[in-house]
Protein backbone atom coordinates (compact mmCIF):
# COMPACT_ATOMS: atom_id res chain seq x y z
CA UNK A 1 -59.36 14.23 -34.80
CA UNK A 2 -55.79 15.70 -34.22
CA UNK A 3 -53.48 13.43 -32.31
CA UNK A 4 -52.48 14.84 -28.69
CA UNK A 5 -48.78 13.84 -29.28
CA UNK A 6 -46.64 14.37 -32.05
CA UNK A 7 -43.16 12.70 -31.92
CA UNK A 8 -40.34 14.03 -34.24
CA UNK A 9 -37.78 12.34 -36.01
CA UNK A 10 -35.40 14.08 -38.39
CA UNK A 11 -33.51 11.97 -40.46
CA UNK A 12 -29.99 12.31 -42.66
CA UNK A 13 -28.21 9.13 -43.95
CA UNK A 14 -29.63 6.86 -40.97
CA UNK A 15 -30.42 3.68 -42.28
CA UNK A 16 -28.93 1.28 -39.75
CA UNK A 17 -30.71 2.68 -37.48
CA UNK A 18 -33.64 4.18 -38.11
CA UNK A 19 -35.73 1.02 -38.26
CA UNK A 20 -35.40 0.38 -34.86
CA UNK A 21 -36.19 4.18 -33.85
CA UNK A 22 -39.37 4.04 -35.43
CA UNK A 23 -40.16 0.58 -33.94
CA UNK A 24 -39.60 2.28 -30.29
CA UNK A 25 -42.12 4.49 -31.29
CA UNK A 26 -44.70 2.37 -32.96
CA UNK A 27 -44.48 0.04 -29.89
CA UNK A 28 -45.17 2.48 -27.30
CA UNK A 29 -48.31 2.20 -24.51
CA UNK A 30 -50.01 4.82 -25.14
CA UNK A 31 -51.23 5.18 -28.83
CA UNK A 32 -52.61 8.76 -29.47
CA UNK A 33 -50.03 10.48 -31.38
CA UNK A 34 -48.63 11.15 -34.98
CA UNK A 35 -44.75 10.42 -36.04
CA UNK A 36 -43.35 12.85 -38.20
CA UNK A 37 -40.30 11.73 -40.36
CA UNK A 38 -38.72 14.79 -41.84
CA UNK A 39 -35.74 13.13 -44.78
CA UNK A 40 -33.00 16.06 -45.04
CA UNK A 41 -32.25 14.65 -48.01
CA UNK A 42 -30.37 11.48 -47.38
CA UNK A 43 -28.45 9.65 -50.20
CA UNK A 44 -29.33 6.19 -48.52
CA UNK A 45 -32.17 4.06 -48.24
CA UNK A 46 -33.98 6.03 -45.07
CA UNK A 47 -36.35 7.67 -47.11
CA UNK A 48 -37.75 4.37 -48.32
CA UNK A 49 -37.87 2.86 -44.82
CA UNK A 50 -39.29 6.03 -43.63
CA UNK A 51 -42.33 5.69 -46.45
CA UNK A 52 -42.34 1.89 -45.69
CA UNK A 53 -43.40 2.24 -42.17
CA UNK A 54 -45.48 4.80 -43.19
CA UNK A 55 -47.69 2.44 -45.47
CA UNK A 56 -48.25 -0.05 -42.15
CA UNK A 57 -49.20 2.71 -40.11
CA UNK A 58 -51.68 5.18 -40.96
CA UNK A 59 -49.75 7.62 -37.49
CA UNK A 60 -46.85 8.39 -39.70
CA UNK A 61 -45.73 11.01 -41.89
CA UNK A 62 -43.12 11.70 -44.09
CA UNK A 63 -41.86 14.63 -45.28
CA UNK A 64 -39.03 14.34 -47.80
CA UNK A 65 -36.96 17.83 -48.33
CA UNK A 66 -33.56 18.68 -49.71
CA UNK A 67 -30.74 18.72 -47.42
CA UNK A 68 -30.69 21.85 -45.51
CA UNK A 69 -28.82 21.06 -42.02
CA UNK A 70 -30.27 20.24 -38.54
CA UNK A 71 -30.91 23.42 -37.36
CA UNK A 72 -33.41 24.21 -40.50
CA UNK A 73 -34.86 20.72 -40.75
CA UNK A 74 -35.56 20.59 -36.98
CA UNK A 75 -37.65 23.96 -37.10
CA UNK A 76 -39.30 23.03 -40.24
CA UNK A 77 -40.23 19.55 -38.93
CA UNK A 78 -41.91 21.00 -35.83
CA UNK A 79 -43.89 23.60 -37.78
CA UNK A 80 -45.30 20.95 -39.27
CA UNK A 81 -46.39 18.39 -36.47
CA UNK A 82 -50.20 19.16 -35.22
CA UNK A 83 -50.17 18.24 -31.47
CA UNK A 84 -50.31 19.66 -28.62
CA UNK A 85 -47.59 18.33 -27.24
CA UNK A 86 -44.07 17.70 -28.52
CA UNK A 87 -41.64 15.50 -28.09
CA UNK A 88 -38.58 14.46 -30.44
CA UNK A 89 -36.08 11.23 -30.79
CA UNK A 90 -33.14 11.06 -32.59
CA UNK A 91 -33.20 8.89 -35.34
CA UNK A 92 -30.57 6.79 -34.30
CA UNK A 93 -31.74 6.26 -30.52
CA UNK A 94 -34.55 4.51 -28.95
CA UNK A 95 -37.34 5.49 -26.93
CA UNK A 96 -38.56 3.34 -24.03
CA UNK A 97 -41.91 1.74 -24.20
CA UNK A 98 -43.64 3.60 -21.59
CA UNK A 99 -42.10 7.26 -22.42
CA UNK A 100 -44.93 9.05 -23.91
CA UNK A 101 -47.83 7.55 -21.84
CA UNK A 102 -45.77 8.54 -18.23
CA UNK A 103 -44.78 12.03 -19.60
CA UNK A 104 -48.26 12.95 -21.23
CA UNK A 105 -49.82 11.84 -17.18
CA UNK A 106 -47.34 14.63 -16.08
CA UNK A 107 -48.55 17.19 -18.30
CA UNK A 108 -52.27 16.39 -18.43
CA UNK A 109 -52.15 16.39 -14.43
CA UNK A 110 -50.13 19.61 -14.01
CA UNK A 111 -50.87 22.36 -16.22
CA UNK A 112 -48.20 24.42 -14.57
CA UNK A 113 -44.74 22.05 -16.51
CA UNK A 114 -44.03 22.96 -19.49
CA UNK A 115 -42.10 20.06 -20.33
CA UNK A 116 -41.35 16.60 -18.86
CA UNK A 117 -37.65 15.21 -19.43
CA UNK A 118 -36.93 11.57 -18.24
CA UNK A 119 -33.05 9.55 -17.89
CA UNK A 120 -31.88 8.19 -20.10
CA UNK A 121 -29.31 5.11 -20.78
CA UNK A 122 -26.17 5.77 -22.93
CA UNK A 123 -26.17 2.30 -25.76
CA UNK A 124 -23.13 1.22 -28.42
CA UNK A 125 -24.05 0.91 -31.99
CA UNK A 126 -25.28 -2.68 -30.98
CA UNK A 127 -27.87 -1.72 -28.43
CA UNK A 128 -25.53 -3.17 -26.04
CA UNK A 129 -25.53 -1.26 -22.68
CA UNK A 130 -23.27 1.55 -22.06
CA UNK A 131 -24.25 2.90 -18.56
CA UNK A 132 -26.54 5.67 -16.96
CA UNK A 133 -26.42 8.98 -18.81
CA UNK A 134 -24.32 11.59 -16.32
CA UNK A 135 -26.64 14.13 -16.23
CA UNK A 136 -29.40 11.69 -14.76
CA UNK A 137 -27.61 12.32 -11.57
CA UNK A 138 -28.30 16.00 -11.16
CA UNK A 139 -31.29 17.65 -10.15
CA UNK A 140 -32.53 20.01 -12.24
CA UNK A 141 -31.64 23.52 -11.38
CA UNK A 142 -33.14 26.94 -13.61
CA UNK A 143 -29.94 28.40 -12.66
CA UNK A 144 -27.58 25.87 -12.89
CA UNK A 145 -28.88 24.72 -16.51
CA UNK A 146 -26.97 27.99 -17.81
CA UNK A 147 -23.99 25.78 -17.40
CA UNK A 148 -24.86 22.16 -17.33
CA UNK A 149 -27.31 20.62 -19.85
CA UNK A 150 -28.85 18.33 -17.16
CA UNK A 151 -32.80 18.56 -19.00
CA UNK A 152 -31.26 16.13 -21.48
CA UNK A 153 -33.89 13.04 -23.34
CA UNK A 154 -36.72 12.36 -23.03
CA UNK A 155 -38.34 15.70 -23.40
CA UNK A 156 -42.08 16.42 -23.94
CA UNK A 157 -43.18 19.69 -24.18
CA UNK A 158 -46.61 22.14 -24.09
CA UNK A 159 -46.66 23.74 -27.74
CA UNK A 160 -47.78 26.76 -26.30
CA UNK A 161 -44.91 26.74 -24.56
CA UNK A 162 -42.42 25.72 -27.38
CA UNK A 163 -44.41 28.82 -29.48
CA UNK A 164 -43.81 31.19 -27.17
CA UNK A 165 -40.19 31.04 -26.82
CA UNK A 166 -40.31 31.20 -30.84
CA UNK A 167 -39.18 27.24 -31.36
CA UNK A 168 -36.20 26.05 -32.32
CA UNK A 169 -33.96 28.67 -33.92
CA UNK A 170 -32.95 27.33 -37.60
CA UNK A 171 -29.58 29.32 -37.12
CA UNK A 172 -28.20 27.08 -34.45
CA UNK A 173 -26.85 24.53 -36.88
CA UNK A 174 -25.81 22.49 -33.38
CA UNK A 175 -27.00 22.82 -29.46
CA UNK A 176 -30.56 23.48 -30.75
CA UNK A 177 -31.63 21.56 -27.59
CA UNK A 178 -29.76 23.52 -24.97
CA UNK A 179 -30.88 26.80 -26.67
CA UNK A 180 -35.02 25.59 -26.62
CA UNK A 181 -34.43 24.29 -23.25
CA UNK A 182 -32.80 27.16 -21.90
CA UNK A 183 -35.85 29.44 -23.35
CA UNK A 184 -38.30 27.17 -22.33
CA UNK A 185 -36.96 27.43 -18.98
CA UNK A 186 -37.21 31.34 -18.59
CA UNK A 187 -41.24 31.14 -19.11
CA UNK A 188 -42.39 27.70 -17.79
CA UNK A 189 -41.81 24.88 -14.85
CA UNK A 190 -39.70 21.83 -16.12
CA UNK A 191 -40.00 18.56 -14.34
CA UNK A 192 -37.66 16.20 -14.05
CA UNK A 193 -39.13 12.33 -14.29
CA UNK A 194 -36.37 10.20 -12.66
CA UNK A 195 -37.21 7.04 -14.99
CA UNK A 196 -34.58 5.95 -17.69
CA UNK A 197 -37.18 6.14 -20.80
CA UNK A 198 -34.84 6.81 -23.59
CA UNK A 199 -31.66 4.94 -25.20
CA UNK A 200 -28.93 7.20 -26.10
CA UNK A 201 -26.87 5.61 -28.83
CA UNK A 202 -22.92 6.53 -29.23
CA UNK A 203 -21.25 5.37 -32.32
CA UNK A 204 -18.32 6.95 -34.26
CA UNK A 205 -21.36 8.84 -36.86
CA UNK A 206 -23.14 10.56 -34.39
CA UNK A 207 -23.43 14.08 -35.03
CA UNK A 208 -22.15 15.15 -31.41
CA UNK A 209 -18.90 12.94 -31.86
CA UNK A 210 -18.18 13.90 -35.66
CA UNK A 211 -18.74 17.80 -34.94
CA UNK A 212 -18.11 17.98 -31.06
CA UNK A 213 -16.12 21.37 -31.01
CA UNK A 214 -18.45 23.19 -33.24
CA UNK A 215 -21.40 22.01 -31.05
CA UNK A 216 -19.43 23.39 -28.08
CA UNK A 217 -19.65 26.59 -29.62
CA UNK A 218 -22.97 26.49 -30.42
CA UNK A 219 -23.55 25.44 -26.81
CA UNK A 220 -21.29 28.55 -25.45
CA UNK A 221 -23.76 30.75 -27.97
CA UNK A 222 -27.10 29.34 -26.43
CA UNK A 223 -25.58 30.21 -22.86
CA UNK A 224 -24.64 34.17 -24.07
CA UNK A 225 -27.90 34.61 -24.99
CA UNK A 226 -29.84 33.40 -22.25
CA UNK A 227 -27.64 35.67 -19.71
CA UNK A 228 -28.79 38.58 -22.46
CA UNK A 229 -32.12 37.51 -21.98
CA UNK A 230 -31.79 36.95 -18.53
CA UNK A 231 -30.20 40.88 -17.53
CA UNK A 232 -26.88 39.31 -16.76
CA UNK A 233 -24.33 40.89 -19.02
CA UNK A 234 -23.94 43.99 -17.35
CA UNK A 235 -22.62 41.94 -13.99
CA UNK A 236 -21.23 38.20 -15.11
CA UNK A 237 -19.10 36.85 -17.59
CA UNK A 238 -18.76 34.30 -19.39
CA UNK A 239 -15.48 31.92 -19.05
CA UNK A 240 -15.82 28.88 -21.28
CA UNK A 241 -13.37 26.17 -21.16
CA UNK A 242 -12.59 23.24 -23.50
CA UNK A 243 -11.30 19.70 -22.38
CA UNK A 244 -9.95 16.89 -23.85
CA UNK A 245 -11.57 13.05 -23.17
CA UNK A 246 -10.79 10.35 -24.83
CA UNK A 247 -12.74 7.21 -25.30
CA UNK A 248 -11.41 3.93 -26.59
CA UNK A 249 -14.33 1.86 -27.82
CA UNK A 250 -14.69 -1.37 -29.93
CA UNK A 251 -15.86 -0.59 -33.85
């Protein structure tokens, strides 16, 4: 019997914390779904805690491959989940106890939402608490997500609908989030669960701090081509702006 859920993590060099991202998952209320651990061919020990969890629990899978990037190991993992919903956490984050079993009650009930995306809280490298994620506080807007990524964690999604926007696109090394979302958005309702069910963690590693202007450009890429998409090239354009903002914070 093929679980209704199926809960990505893709993992590169994570071994502090992917213990505890798997534990999130493990832990949650509602039980029917599969974890799928794609390795992109880490050099540290988070393939063997990935296959170590996996030998306790019978819901997990690993797939080891060589190291190919986000972008590709995202799409690949995803290809190779079985259910019919969708979801994915960041192996460094955690996901709140009740995540899956309030977003699946969303989709099951309304057949129109495509995908279910909850708050989330922003965490330190400790767990310690950082604050409400920004984007919590605005409403989500088809329109307006062209220019603010407000459908940000949790997000659980129809795979017919993730199929039919053609997945995530391996060439978007960053921003492969914004660029699904934005899709997903064209063909399907999004609802917006006002319920902080994930734990965002910031740390000095994190792929959006170490490559932050490249993912900006991604970002700027996924926004071009849902105004193509969307007929809007022949009457807007597109002004993108960069800003600086620093952060002190304790190592």
């Amino acid at each position: 019997m093929l679980p209704l859920v199926s809960i990505v993590i893709t993992v590169y060099n994570r071994e502090n914390y992917l213990p505890k991202a798997i534990e999130s998952i493990l832990t949650q209320t509602y039980s029917n779904f599969e974890l799928l651990i794609w390795d992109d061919g880490s050099t540290d020990k988070s393939l063997t805690i990935a296959h170590h969890y996996a030998q306790q629990d019978d819901r997990i899978r690993v797939i080891a491959a060589p190291h190919q990037g986000r972008g590709i190991s995202i799409a690949s993992a995803c290809a190779e989940a079985k259910g019919e919903y969708l979801g994915l956490v960041d192996s460094d984050d955690l996901l709140g106890q009740t995540a899956i079993e309030e977003t699946v009650q969303i989709l099951e009930a309304q057949p129109k939402i495509g995908m279910v995306y909850t708050d989330y809280i922003l965490i330190d490298k400790t767990a310690k608490y950082l604050g409400v994620g920004e984007t919590c506080k605005i409403p989500y807007d088809r329109e307006k997500l062209l220019t603010t990524f407000m459908v940000f964690h949790f997000r659980l999604k129809r795979r017919g609908v993730y199929e039919s926007v053609g997945g995530f696109d391996p060439d978007f090394k960053y921003a492969q989030d914004y660029d699904l979302c934005l899709k997903i958005s064209e063909v399907a309702e999004i609802y917006h669960l006002p319920q902080v069910r994930y734990y965002y963690r910031q740390h000095e590693d994190a792929i959006s701090t170490e490559n932050r202007i490249e993912q900006l450009l991604h970002s700027k890429r996924a926004i071009q081509n849902a105004m193509t998409r969307r007929g809007m090239d022949d009457e807007y354009g597109l002004e993108f702006k960069f800003f600086a903002n620093c952060t002190i914070f304790k190592k």
